[in-house]
Protein backbone atom coordinates (compact mmCIF):
# COMPACT_ATOMS: atom_id res chain seq x y z
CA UNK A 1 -66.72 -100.13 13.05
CA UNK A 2 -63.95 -97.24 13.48
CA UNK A 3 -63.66 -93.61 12.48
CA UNK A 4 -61.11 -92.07 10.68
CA UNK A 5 -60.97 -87.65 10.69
CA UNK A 6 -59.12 -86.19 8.10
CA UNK A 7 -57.36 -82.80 10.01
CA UNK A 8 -54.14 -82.23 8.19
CA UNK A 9 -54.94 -79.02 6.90
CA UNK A 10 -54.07 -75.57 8.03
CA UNK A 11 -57.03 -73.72 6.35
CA UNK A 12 -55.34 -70.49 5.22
CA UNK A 13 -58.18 -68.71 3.97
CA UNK A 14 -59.48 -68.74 7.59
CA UNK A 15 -56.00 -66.37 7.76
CA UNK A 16 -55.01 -65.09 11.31
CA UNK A 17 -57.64 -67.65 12.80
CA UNK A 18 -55.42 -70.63 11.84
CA UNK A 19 -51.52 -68.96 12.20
CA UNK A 20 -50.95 -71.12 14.96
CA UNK A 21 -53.37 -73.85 14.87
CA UNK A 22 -55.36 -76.20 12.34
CA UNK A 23 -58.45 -75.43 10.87
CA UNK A 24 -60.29 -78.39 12.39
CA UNK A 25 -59.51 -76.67 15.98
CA UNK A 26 -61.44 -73.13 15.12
CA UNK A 27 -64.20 -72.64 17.13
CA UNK A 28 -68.25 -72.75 16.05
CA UNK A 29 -70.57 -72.30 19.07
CA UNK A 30 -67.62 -72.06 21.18
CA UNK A 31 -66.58 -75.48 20.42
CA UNK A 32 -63.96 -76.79 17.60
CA UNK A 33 -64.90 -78.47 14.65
CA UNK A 34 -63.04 -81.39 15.72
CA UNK A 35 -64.71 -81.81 18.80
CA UNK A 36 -68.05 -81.66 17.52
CA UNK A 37 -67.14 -84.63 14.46
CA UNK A 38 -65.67 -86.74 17.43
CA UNK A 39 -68.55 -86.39 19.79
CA UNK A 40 -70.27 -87.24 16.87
CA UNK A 41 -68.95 -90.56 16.68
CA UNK A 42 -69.14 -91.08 20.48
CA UNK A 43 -73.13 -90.72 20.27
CA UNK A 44 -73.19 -92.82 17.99
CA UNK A 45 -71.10 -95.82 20.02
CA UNK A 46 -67.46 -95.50 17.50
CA UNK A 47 -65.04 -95.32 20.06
CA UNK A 48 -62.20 -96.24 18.20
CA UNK A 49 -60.85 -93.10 16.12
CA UNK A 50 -58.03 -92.05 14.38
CA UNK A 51 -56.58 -88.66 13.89
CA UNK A 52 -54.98 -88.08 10.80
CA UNK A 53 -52.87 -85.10 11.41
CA UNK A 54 -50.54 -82.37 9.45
CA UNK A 55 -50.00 -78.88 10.48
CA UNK A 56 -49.13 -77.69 14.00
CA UNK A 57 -50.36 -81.44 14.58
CA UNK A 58 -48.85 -81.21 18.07
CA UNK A 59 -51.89 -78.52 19.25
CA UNK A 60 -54.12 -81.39 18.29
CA UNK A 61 -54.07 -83.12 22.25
CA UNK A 62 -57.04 -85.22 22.22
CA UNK A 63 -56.25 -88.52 24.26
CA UNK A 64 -59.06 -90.52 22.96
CA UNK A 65 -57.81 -91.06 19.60
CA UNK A 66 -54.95 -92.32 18.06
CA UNK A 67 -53.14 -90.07 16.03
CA UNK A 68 -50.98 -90.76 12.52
CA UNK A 69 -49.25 -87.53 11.40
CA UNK A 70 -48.80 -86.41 7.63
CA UNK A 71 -45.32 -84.96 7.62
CA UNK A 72 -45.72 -83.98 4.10
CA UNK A 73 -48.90 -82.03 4.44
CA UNK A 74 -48.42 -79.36 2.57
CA UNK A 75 -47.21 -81.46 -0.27
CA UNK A 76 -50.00 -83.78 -0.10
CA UNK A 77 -53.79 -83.97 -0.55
CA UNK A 78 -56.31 -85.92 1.52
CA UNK A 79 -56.26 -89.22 -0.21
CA UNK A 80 -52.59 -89.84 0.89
CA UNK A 81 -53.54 -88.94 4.41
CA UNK A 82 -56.40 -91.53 4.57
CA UNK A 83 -53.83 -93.72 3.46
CA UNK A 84 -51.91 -93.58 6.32
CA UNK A 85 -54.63 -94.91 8.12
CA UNK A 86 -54.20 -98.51 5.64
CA UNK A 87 -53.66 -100.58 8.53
CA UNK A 88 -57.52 -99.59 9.99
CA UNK A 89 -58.84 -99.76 6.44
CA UNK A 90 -57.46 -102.76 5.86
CA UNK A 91 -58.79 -104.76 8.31
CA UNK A 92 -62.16 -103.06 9.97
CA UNK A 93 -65.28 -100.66 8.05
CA UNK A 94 -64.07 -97.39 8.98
CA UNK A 95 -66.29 -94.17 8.42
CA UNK A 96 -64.30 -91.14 7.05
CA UNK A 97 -65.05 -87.36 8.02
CA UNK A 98 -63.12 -84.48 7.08
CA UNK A 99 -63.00 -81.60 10.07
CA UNK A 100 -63.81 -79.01 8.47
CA UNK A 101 -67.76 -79.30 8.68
CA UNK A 102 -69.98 -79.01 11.51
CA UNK A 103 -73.23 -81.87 11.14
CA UNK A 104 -76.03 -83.64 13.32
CA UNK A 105 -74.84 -87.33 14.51
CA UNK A 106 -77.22 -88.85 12.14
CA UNK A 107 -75.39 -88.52 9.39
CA UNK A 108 -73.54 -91.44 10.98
CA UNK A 109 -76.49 -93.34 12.19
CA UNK A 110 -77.10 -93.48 7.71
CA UNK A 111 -73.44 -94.81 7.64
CA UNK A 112 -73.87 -97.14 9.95
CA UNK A 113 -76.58 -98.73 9.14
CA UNK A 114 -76.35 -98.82 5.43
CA UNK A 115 -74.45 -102.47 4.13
CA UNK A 116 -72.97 -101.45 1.00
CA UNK A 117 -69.31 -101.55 0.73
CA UNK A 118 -68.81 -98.17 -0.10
CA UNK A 119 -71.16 -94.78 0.67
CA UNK A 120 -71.18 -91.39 0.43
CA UNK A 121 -73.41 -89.42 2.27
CA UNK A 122 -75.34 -86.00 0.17
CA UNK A 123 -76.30 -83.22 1.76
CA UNK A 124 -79.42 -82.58 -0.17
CA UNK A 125 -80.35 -79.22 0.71
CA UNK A 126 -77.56 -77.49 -0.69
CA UNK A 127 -79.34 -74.75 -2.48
CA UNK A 128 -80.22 -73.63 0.54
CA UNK A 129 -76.58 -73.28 2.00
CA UNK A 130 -74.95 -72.28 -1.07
CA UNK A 131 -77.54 -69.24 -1.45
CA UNK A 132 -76.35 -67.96 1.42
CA UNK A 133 -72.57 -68.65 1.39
CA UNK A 134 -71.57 -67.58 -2.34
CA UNK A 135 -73.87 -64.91 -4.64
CA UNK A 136 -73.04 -66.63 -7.35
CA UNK A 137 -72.96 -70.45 -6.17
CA UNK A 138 -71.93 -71.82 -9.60
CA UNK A 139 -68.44 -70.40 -9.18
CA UNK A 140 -68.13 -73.08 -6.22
CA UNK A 141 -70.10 -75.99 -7.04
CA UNK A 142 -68.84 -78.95 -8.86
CA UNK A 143 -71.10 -81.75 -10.82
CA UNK A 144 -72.79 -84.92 -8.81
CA UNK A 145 -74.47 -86.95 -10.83
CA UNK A 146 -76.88 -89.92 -9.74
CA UNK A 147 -77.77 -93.47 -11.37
CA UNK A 148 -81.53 -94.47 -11.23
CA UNK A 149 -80.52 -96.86 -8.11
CA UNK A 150 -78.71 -94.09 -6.29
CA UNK A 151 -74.88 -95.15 -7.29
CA UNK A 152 -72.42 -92.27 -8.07
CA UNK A 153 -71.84 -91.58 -11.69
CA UNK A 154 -70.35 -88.07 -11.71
CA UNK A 155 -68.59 -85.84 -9.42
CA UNK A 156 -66.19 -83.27 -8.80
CA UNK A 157 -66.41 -81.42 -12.99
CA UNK A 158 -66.84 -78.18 -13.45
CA UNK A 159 -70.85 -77.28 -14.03
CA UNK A 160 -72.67 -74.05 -15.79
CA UNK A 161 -75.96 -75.03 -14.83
CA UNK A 162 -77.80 -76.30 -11.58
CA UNK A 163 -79.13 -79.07 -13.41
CA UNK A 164 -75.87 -80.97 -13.39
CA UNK A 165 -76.18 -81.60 -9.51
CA UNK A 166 -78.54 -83.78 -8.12
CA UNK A 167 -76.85 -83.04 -4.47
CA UNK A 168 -73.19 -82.43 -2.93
CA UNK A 169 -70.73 -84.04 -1.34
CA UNK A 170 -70.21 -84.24 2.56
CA UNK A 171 -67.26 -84.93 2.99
CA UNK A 172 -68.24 -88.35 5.16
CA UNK A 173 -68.01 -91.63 3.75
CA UNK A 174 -67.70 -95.26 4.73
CA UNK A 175 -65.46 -97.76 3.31
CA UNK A 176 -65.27 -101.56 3.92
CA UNK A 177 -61.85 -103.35 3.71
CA UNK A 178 -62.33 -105.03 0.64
CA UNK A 179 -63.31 -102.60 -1.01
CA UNK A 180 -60.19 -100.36 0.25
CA UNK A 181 -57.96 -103.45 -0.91
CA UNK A 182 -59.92 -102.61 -4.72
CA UNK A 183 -59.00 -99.27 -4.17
CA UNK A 184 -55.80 -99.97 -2.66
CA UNK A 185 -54.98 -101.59 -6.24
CA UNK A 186 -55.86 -98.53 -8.28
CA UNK A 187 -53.77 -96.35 -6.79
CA UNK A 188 -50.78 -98.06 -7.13
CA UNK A 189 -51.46 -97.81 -11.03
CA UNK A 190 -50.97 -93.88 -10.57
CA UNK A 191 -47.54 -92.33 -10.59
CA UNK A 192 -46.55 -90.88 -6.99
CA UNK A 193 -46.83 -87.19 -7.91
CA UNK A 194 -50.81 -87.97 -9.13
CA UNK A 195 -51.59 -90.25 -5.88
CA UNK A 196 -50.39 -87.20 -3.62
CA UNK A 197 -51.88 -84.20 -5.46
CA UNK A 198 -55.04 -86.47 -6.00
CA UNK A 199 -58.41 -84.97 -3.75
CA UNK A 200 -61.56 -87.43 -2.90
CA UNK A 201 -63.71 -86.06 -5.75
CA UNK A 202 -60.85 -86.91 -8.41
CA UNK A 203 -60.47 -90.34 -6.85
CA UNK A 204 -64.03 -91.25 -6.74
CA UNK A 205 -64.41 -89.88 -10.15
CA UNK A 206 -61.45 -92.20 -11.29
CA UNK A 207 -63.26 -95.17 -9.65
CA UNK A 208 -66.50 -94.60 -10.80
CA UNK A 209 -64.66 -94.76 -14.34
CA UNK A 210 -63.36 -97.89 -13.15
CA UNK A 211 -66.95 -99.47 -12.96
CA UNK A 212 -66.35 -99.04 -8.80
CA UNK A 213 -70.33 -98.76 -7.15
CA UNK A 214 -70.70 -95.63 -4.82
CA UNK A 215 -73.80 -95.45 -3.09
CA UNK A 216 -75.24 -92.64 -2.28
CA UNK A 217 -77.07 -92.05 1.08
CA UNK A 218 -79.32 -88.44 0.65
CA UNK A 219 -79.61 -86.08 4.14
CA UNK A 220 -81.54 -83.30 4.71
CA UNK A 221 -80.61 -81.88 7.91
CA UNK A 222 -78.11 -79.72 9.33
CA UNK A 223 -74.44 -79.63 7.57
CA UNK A 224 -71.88 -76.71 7.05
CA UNK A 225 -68.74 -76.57 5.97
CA UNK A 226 -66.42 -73.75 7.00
CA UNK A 227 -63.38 -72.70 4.17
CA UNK A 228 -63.07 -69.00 5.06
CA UNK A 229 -63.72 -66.71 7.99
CA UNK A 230 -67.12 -65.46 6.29
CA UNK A 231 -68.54 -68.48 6.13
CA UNK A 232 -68.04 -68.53 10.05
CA UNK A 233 -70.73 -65.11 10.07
CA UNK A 234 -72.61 -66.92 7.26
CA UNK A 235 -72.88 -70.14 9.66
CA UNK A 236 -74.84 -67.69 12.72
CA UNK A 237 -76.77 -66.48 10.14
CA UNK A 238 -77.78 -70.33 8.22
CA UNK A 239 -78.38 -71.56 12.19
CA UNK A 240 -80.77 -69.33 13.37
CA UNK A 241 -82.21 -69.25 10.14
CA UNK A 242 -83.00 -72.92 10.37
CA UNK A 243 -83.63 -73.07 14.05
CA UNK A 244 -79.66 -75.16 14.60
């Protein structure tokens, strides 16, 4: 099994924090959000990782991993930099984490253990982070939308009430080859402006259209992501809140 991080992305509502640097190298408990997703996957015995990089990708100088640079980052969107990465997805089960989010390793221990072809962990306590990150949290959350055997039916629509989310995405997600071949064959149905401007939810909303089974693997412990430089305060606050 190999990992796959997804750290193209400057992060420009984090502002002055990431002029000169990507947002997966700001700092949470004086260490980067990259750091923390790779160790991670070390704890949990994934060894082999890829990097998939964008802006100021050069200030990115971990060893351990190999790294694939997205020289159209700022004209792309996350599923065209896991692309990049077709060779590993191809052939091995790769998990996929974004770098933006700071998480306990067990969110891989689900992943690794579960044998479906294709998972998505939910974070499951989300009320309780998006209380404290937005005053109104319906201006940031988007629908997900369970089967009665756990399999994705909706994500990533716009929602008015809290009913229409039965949890929220992670951002972490595991993939087996031939089910990236199935996907693989999808997206070559899309024209090339869609497949770059395409994000994960779309995509998995465009499979799960396609009859495509997502399973969904529920977790209730610690998981933040970080988009601006108050959720950074709002982070201190959420940890010693909940004892992190």
């Amino acid at each position: 099994m190999r990992a796959i991080i997804l750290a193209a992305g400057r992060g420009s509502r984090l502002k002055n924090l990431t002029k000169n640097k990507p947002k997966c190298l700001v700092k949470v408990k004086n260490k980067t959000l990259l750091s923390s997703v790779i160790k991670n996957f070390k704890k949990n015995n994934i060894d082999k990782i890829c990097l998939i990089t964008g802006y100021s990708s050069k200030s990115i100088k971990n060893k351990s991993a190999l790294k694939i640079n997205n020289n159209i980052w700022n004209k792309t969107n996350m599923l065209y930099s896991l692309s990049l990465a077709d060779k590993w997805l191809s052939k091995h089960t790769c998990i996929i984490s974004y770098s933006d989010i700071f998480y306990d390793k067990e969110v891989i221990e689900i992943l690794k253990k579960d044998n479906n072809d294709f998972s998505i962990v939910s974070i499951n306590n989300w009320k309780k982070i998006w209380n404290i990150r937005f005053a109104n949290p319906l201006n940031d959350l988007e629908s997900f939308k369970l089967d009665k055997n756990d399999y994705l039916k909706e994500i990533g629509l716009k929602v008015h009430k809290l009913e229409a989310i039965e949890g929220q995405y992670s951002g972490i997600f595991k993939i087996k080859p031939k089910m990236w071949i199935r996907i693989k064959k999808e997206l070559k149905k899309l024209k090339i402006n869609k497949f770059h401007s395409l994000d994960m939810t779309k995509l998995f909303q465009i499979l799960i259209k396609k009859k495509f089974k997502i399973k969904i693997l529920k977790f209730n412990k610690n998981w933040f992501e970080f988009d601006t430089q108050k959720d950074l305060k709002v982070y201190e606050k959420f940890s010693k809140l909940n004892n992190i």
